[in-house]
N, C-alpha and C. Protein backbone atom coordinates (compact mmCIF):
# COMPACT_ATOMS: atom_id res chain seq x y z
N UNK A 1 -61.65 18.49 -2.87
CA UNK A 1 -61.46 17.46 -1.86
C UNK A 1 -60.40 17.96 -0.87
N UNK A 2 -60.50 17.98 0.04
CA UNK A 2 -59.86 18.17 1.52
C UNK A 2 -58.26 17.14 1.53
N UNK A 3 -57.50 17.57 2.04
CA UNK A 3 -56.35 17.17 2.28
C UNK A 3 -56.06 15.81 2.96
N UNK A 4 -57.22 15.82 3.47
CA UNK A 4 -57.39 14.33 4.59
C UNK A 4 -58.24 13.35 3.87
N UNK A 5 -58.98 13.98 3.17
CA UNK A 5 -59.71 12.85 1.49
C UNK A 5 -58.75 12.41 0.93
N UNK A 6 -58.19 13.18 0.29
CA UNK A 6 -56.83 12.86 -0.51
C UNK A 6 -56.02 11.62 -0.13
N UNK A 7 -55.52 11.95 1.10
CA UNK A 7 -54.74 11.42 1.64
C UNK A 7 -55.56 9.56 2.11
N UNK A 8 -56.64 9.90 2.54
CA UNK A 8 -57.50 8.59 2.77
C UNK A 8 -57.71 7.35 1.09
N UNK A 9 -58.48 8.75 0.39
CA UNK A 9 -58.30 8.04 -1.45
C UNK A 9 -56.37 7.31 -1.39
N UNK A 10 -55.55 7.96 -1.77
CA UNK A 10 -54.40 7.55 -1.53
C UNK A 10 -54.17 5.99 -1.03
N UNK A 11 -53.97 6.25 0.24
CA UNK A 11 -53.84 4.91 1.06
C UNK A 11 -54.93 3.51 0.39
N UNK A 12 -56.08 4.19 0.07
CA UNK A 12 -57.14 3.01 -0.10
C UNK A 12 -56.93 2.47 -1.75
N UNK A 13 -56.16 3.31 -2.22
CA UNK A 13 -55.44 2.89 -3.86
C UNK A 13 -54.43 2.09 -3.20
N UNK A 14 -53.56 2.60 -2.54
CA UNK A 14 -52.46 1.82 -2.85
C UNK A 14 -52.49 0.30 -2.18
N UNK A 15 -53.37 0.54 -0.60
CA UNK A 15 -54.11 -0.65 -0.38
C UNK A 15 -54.26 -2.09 -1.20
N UNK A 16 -55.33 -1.36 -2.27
CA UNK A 16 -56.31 -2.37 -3.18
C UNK A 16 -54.84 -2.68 -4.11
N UNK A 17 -54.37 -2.13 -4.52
CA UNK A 17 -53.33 -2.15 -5.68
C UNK A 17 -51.77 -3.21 -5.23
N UNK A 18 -51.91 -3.20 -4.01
CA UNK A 18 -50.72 -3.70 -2.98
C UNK A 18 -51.34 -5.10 -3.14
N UNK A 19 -52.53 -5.15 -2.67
CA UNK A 19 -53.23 -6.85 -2.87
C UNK A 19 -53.66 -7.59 -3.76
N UNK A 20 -54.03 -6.40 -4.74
CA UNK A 20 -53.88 -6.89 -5.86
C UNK A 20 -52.62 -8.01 -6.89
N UNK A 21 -51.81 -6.90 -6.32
CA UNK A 21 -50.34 -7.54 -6.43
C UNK A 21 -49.96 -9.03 -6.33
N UNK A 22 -50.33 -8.90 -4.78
CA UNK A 22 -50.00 -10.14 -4.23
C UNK A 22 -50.85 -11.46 -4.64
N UNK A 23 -52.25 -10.88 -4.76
CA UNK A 23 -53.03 -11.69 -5.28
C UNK A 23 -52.70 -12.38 -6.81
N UNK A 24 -52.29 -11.46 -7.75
CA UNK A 24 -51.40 -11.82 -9.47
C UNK A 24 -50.30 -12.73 -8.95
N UNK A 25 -49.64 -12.70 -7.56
CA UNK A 25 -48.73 -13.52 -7.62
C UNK A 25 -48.71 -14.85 -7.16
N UNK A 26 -50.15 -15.29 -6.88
CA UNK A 26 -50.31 -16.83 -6.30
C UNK A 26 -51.21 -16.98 -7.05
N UNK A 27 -52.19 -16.16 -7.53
CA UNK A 27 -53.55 -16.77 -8.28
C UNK A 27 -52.86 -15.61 -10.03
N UNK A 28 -51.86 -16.23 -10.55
CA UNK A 28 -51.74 -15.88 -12.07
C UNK A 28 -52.50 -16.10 -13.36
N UNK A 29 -53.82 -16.65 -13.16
CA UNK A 29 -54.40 -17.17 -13.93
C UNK A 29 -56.01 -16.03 -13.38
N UNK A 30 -55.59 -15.75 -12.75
CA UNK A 30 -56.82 -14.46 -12.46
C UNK A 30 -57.70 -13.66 -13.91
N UNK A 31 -57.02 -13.46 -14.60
CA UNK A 31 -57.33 -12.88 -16.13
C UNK A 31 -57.95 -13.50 -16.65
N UNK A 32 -57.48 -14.86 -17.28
CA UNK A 32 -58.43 -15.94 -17.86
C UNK A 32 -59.41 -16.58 -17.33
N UNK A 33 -59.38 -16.72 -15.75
CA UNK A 33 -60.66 -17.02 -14.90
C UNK A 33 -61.27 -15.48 -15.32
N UNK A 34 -61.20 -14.99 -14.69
CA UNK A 34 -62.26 -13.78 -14.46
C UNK A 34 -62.65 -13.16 -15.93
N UNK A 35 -61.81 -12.96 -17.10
CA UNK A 35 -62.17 -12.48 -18.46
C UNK A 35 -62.22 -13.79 -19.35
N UNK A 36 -61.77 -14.53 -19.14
CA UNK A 36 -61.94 -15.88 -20.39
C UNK A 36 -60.80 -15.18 -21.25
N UNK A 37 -60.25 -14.62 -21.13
CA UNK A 37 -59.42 -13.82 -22.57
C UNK A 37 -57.03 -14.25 -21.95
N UNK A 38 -57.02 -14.98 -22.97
CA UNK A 38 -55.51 -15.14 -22.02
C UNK A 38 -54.60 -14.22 -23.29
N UNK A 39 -54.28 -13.51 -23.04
CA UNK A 39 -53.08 -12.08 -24.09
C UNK A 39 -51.94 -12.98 -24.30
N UNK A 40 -51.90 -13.68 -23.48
CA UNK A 40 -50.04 -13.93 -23.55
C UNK A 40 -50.01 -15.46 -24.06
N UNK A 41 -50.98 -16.11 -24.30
CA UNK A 41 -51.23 -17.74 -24.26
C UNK A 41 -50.71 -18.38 -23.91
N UNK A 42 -50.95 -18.46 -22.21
CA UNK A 42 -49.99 -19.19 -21.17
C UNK A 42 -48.81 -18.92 -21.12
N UNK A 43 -48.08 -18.20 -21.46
CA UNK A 43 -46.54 -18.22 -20.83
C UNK A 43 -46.14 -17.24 -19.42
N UNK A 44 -46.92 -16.82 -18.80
CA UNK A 44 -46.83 -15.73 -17.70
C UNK A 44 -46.48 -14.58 -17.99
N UNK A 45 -46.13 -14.31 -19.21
CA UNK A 45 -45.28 -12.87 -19.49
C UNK A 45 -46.41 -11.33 -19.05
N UNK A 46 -47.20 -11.56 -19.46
CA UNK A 46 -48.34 -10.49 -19.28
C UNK A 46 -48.79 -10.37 -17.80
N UNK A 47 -49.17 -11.59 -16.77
CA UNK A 47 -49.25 -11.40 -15.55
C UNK A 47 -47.81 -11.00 -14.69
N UNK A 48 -46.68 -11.03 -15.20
CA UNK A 48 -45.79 -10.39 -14.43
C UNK A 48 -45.50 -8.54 -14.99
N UNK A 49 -45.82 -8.67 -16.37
CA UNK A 49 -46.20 -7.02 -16.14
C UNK A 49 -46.75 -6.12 -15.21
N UNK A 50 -48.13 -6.88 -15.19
CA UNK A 50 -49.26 -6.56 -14.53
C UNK A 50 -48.97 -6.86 -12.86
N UNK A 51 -48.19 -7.42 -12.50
CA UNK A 51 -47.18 -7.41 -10.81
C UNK A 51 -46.77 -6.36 -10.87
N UNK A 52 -45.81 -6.17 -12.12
CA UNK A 52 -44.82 -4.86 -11.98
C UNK A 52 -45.77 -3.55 -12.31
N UNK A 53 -46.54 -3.75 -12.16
CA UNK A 53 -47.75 -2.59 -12.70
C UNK A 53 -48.13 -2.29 -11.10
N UNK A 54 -48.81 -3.13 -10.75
CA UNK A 54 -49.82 -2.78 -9.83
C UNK A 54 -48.85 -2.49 -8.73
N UNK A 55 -47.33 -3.64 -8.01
CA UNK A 55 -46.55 -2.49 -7.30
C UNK A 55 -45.76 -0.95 -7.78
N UNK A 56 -45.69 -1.15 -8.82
CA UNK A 56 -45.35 1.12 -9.03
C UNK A 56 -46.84 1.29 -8.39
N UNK A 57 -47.43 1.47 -9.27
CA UNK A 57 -48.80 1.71 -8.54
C UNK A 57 -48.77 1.94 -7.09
N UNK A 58 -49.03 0.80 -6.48
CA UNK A 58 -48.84 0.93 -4.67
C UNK A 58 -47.74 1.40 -4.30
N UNK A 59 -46.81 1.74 -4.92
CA UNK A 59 -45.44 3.05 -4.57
C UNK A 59 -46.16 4.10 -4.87
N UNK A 60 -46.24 4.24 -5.74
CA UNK A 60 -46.91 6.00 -6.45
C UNK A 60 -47.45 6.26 -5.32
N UNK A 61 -48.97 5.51 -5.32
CA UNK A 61 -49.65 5.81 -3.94
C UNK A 61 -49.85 6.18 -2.70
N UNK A 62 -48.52 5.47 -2.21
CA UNK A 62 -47.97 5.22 -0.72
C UNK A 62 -47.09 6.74 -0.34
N UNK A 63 -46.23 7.04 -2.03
CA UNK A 63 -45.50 8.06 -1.87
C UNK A 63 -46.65 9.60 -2.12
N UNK A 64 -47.42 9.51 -2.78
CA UNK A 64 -48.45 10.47 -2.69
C UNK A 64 -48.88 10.95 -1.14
N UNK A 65 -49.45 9.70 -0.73
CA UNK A 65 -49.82 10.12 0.73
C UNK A 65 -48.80 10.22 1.09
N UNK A 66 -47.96 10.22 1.62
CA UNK A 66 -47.09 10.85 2.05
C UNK A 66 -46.41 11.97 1.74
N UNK A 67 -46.29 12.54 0.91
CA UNK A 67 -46.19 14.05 0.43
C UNK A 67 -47.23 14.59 1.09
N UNK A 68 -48.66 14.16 1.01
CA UNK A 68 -49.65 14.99 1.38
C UNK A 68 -49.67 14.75 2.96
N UNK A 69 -49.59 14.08 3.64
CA UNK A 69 -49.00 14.28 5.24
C UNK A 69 -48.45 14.63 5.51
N UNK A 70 -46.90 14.87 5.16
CA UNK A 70 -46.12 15.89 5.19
C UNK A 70 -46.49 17.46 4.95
N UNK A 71 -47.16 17.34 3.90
CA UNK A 71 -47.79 19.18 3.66
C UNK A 71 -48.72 19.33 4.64
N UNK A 72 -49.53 18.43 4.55
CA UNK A 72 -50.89 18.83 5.79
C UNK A 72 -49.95 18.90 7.21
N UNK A 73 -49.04 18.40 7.41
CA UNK A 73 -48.30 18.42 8.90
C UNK A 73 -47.39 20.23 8.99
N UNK A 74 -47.07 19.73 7.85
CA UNK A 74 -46.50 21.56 7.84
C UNK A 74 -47.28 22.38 7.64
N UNK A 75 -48.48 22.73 7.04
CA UNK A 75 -49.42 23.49 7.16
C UNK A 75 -49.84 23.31 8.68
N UNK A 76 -49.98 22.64 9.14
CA UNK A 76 -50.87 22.95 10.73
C UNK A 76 -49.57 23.31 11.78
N UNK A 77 -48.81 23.10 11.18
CA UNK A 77 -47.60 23.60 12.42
C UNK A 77 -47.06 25.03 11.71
N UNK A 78 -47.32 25.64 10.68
CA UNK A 78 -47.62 27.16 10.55
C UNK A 78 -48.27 27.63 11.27
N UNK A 79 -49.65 26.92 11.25
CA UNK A 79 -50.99 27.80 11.42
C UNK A 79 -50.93 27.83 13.09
């Protein structure tokens, strides 16, 4: 995959993963709607993992592409 794939995959993770986020944080009951299955039996503890999950996540991401813009920017200002 090309440097500019990468970098596109990247952004479109951290994207989905960023709204995701936000989405666990007004609709917390997302799990048991969508799986029927509640881990934590109602006390929120497991959907705020899963906040603190999905933003590292959209950091990781955000900081990935950006390493890789940075290299692709210094590679073309070699070349």
């Amino acid at each position: 995959m090309s440097a500019r794939g990468r970098i596109l995959v990247e952004r479109i993770l951290a994207g989905i993963t960023g709204v995701m986020g936000v989405v666990t944080i007004f609709w917390r009951t997302w799990i048991e709607t969508l799986f029927g299955w509640d881990p934590d039996h109602a006390n929120g503890s497991v959907e705020w993992l899963i906040i603190a999950g999905l933003f590292a996540a959209c950091a990781a991401f955000s900081l990935l592409s950006r390493v890789e813009v940075r290299r692709l920017a210094a590679a073309q200002a070699q070349a």
